[in-house]
Protein backbone atom coordinates (compact mmCIF):
# COMPACT_ATOMS: atom_id res chain seq x y z
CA UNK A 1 -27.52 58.15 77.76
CA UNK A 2 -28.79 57.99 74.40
CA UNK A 3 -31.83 60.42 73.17
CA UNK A 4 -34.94 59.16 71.18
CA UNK A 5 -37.43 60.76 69.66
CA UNK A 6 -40.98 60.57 70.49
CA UNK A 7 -44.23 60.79 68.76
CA UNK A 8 -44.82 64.44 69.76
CA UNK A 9 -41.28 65.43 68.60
CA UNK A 10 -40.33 65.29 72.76
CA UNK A 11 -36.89 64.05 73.07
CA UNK A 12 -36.40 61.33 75.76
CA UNK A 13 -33.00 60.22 76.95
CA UNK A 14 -32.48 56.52 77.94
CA UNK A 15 -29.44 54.10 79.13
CA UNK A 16 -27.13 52.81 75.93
CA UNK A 17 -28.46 49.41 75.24
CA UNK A 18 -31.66 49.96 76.61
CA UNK A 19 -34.96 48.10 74.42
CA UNK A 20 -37.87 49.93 73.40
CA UNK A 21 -39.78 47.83 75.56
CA UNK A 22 -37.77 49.32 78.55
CA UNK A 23 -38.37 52.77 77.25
CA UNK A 24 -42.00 52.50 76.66
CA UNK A 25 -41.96 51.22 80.87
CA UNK A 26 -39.87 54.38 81.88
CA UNK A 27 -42.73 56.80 79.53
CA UNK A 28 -45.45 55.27 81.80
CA UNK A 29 -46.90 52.32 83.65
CA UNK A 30 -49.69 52.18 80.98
CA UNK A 31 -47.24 51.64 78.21
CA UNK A 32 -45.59 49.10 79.44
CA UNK A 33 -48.72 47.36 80.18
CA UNK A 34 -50.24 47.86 76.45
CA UNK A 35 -47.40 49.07 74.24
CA UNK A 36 -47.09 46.18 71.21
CA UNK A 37 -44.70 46.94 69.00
CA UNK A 38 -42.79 50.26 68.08
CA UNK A 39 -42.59 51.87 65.01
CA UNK A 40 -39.14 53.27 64.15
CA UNK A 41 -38.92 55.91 61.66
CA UNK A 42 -41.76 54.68 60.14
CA UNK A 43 -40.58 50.85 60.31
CA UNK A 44 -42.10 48.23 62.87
CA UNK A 45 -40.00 47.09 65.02
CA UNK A 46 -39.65 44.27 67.88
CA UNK A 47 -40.10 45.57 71.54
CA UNK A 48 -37.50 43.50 72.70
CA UNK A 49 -34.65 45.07 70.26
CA UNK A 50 -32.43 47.74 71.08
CA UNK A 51 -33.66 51.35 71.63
CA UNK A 52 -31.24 53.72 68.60
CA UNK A 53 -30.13 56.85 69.30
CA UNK A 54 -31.96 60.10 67.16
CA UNK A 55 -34.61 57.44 66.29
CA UNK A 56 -38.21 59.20 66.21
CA UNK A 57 -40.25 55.93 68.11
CA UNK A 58 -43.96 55.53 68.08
CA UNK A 59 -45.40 52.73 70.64
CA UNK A 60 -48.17 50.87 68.94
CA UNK A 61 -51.14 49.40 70.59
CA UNK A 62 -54.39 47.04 70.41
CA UNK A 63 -56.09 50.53 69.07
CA UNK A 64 -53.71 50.98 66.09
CA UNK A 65 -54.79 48.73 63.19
CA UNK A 66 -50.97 47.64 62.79
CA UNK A 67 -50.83 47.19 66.52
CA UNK A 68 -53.19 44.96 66.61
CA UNK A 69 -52.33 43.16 62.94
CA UNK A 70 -48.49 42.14 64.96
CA UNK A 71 -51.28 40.73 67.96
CA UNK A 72 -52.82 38.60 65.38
CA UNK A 73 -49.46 38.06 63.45
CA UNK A 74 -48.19 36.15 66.76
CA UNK A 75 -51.39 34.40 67.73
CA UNK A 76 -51.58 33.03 64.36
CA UNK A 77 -47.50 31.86 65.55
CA UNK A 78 -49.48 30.10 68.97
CA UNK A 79 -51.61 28.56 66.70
CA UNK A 80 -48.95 26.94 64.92
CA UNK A 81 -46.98 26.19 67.76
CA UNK A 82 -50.07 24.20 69.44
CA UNK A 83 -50.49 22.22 66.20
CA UNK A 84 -47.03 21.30 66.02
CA UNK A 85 -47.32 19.84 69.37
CA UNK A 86 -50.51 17.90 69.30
CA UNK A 87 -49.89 17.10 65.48
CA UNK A 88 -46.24 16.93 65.24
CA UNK A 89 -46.41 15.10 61.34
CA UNK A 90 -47.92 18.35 60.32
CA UNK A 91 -46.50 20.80 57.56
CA UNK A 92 -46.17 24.20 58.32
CA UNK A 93 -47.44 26.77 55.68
CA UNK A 94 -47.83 30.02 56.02
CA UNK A 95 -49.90 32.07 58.73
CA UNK A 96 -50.94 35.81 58.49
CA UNK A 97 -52.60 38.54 60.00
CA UNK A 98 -56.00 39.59 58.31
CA UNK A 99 -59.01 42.05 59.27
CA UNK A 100 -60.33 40.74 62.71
CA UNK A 101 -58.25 37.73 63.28
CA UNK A 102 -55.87 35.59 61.70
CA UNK A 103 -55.18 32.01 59.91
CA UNK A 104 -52.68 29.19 60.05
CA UNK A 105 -52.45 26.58 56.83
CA UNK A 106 -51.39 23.41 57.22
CA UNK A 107 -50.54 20.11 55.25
CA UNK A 108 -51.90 17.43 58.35
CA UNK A 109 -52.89 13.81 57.71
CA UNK A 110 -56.46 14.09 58.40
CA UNK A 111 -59.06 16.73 58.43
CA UNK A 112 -58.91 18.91 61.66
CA UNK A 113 -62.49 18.55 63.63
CA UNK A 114 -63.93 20.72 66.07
CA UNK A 115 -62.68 18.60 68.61
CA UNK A 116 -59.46 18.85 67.45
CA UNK A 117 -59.68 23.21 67.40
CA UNK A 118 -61.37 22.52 70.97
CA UNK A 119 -57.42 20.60 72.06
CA UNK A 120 -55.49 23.11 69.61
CA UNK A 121 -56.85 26.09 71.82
CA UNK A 122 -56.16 24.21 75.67
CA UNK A 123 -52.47 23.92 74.10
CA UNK A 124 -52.68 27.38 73.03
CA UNK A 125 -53.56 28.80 76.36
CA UNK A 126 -50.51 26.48 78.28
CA UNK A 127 -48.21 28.31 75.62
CA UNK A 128 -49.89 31.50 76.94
CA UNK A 129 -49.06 30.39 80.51
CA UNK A 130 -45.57 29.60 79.99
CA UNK A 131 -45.02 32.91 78.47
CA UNK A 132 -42.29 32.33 76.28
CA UNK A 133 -39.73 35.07 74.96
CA UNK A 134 -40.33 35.34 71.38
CA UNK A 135 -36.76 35.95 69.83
CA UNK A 136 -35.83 37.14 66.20
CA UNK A 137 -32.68 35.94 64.36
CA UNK A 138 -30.98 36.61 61.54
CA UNK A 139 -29.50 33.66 59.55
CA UNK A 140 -28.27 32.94 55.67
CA UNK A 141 -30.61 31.79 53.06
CA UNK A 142 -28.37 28.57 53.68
CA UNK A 143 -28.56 28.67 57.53
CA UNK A 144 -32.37 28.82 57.27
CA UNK A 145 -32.93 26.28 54.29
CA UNK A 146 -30.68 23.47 56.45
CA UNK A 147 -32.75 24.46 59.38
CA UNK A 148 -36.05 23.72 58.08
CA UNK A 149 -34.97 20.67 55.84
CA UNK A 150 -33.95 19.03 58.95
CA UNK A 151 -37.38 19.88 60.78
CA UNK A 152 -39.47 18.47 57.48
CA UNK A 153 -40.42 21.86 56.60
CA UNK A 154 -40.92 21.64 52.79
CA UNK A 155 -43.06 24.75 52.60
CA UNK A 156 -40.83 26.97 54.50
CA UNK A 157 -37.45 25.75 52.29
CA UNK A 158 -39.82 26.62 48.84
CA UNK A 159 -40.41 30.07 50.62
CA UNK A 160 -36.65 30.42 51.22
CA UNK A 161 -35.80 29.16 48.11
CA UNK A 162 -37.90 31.99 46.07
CA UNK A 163 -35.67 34.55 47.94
CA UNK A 164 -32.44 35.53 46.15
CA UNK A 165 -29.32 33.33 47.12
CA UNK A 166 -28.03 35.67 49.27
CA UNK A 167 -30.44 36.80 51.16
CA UNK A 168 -30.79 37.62 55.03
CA UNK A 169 -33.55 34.92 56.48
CA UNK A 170 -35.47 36.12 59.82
CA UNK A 171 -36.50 33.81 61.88
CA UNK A 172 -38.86 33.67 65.31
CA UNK A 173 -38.57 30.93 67.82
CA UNK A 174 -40.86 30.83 71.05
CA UNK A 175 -39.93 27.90 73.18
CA UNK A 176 -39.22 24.65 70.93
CA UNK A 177 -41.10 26.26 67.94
CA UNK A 178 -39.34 27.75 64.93
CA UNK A 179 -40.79 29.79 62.07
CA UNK A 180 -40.00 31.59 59.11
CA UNK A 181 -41.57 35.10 59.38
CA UNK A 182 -40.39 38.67 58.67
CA UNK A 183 -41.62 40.14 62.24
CA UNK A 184 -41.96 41.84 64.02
CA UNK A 185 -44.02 40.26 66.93
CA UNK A 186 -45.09 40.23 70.35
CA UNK A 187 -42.05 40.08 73.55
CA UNK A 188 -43.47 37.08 74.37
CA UNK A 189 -46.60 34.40 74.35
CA UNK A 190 -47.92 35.86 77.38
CA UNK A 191 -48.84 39.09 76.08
CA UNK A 192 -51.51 37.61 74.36
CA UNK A 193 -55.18 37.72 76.02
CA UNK A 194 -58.42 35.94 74.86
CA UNK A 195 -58.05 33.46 71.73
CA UNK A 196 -60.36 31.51 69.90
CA UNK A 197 -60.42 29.46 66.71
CA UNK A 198 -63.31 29.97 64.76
CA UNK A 199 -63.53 27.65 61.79
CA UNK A 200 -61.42 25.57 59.13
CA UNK A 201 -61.50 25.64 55.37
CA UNK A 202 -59.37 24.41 52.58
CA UNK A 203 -56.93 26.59 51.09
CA UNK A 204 -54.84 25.60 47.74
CA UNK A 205 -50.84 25.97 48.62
CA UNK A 206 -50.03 30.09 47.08
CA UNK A 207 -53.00 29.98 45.87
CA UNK A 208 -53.18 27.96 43.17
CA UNK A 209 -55.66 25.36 42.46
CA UNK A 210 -52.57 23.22 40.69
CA UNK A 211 -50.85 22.88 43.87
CA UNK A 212 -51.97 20.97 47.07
CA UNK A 213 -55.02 21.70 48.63
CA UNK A 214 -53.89 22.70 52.50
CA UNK A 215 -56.24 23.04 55.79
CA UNK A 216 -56.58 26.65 56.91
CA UNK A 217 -57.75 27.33 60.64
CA UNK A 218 -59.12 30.82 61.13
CA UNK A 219 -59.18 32.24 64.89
CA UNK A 220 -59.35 35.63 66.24
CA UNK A 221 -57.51 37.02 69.90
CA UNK A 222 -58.01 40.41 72.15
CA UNK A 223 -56.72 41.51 74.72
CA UNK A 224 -59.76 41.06 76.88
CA UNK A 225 -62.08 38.55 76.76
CA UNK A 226 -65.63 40.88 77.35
CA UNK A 227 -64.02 42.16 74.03
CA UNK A 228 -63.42 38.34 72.71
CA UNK A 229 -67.11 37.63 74.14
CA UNK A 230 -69.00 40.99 72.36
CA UNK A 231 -66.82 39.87 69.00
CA UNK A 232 -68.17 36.36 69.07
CA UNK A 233 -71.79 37.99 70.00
CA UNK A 234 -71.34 40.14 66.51
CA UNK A 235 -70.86 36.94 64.59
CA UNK A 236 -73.86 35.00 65.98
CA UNK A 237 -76.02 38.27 65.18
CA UNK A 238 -74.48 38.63 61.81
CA UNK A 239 -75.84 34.94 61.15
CA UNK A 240 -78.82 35.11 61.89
CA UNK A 241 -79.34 38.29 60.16
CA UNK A 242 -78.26 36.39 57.13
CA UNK A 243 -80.62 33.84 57.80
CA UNK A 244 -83.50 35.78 57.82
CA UNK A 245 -82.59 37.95 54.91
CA UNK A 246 -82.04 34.26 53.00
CA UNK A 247 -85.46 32.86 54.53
CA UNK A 248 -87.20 36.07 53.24
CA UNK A 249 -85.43 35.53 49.55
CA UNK A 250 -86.66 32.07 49.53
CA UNK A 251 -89.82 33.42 50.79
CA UNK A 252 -89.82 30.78 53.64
């Protein structure tokens, strides 16, 4: 038995080789059920990785603002994973959390339609279904730059190649899909609840009107969706606020 540390200073005593994901389940039922990530000495960390002895361990939720940023983190990973599938000539950017949903750029042929977000999120949900693992690895610099050459990734090698030479590379792979990311995510693609993709824009690669102009897709997820439903509600009313408050500018 090893012990941990929890958030109340308790000390809880576990099996060696036991994940935090199987300690949160032994804490309580409703842990298991909503615990997200766990923060480790004050570092986020997988569910899925090993449980360390004299550790103090915090289980994050979809109430805790970084709980629910690693949500987002992975959805914005679905997202990815669904365009890969339906667009496979598609570049991979890069795809973040941000406040109340996430985005996903991409380099793709043509201009995404609404049609096209309407297929993106079916695919999403079979990903949901299958419930994938989602697994972190540790590779070279080297070991990650081959990898993503040979997939066509030119973004992700330009990402790797701004890190110094010898640099440790994580990377997440969920079924047949591969990214670059730092972590830490979800255990797997069916912890993920109610998605929807909201809108795309344009989005200059890093930034930088010099460099290519990519195609960002925003969405948002919860776990619910009545929550999903009352978010979407918010929007609508937020728009027509701001219609009014334009029409009364305009004096229309």
């Amino acid at each position: 038995m090893i012990p941990i540390i929890l958030k109340d200073g308790s000390v809880y005593e576990v099996p060696a080789g036991t994940s935090w994901m199987e300690a949160a389940a032994g804490l309580s039922r409703k842990l298991a059920k909503e615990a997200l990530v766990a923060r480790v000495d004050g570092d986020k960390e997988d569910l899925n990785r090993k449980a360390c002895p004299e550790k103090k361990v915090e289980f994050l939720t979809f109430a805790d603002e970084e709980g629910r940023a690693v949500y987002r983190h992975t959805s914005a990973h679905l997202l990815a994973q669904a365009v890969k599938r339906l667009f496979p000539e598609t570049k991979l950017a890069i795809g973040p959390a941000i406040a109340d949903g996430f985005y996903y750029d991409f380099d793709a042929e043509r201009p995404f339609t609404t049609e096209d977000l309407s297929l993106i999120e079916k695919e999403m949900e079979k990903i949901k279904r299958d419930d994938y693992p989602v697994i972190r690895q540790e590779v070279t610099s080297e070991e990650a730059t081959a990898l993503f050459e040979e997939q066509g990734e030119p973004y992700k090698v330009e990402l790797i190649r701004d890190l110094p030479a010898d640099s440790q590379v994580s990377i997440y792979k969920q079924g047949e899909f591969v990214d670059l990311c730092l972590g830490p995510h979800l255990p797997s693609t069916g912890k993920i609840g109610a998605v929807k993709l909201l809108s795309v824009a344009g989005a200059y690669w890093r930034g930088n009107e010099n460099n290519k102009m990519l195609q960002r897709i925003y969405g948002t997820s919860f776990p619910k969706k009545k929550e999903l439903d009352e978010y979407l509600q918010f929007l609508e009313e937020a728009k027509r606020r701001d219609h009014r408050k334009l029409g009364q500018e305009l004096d229309l």
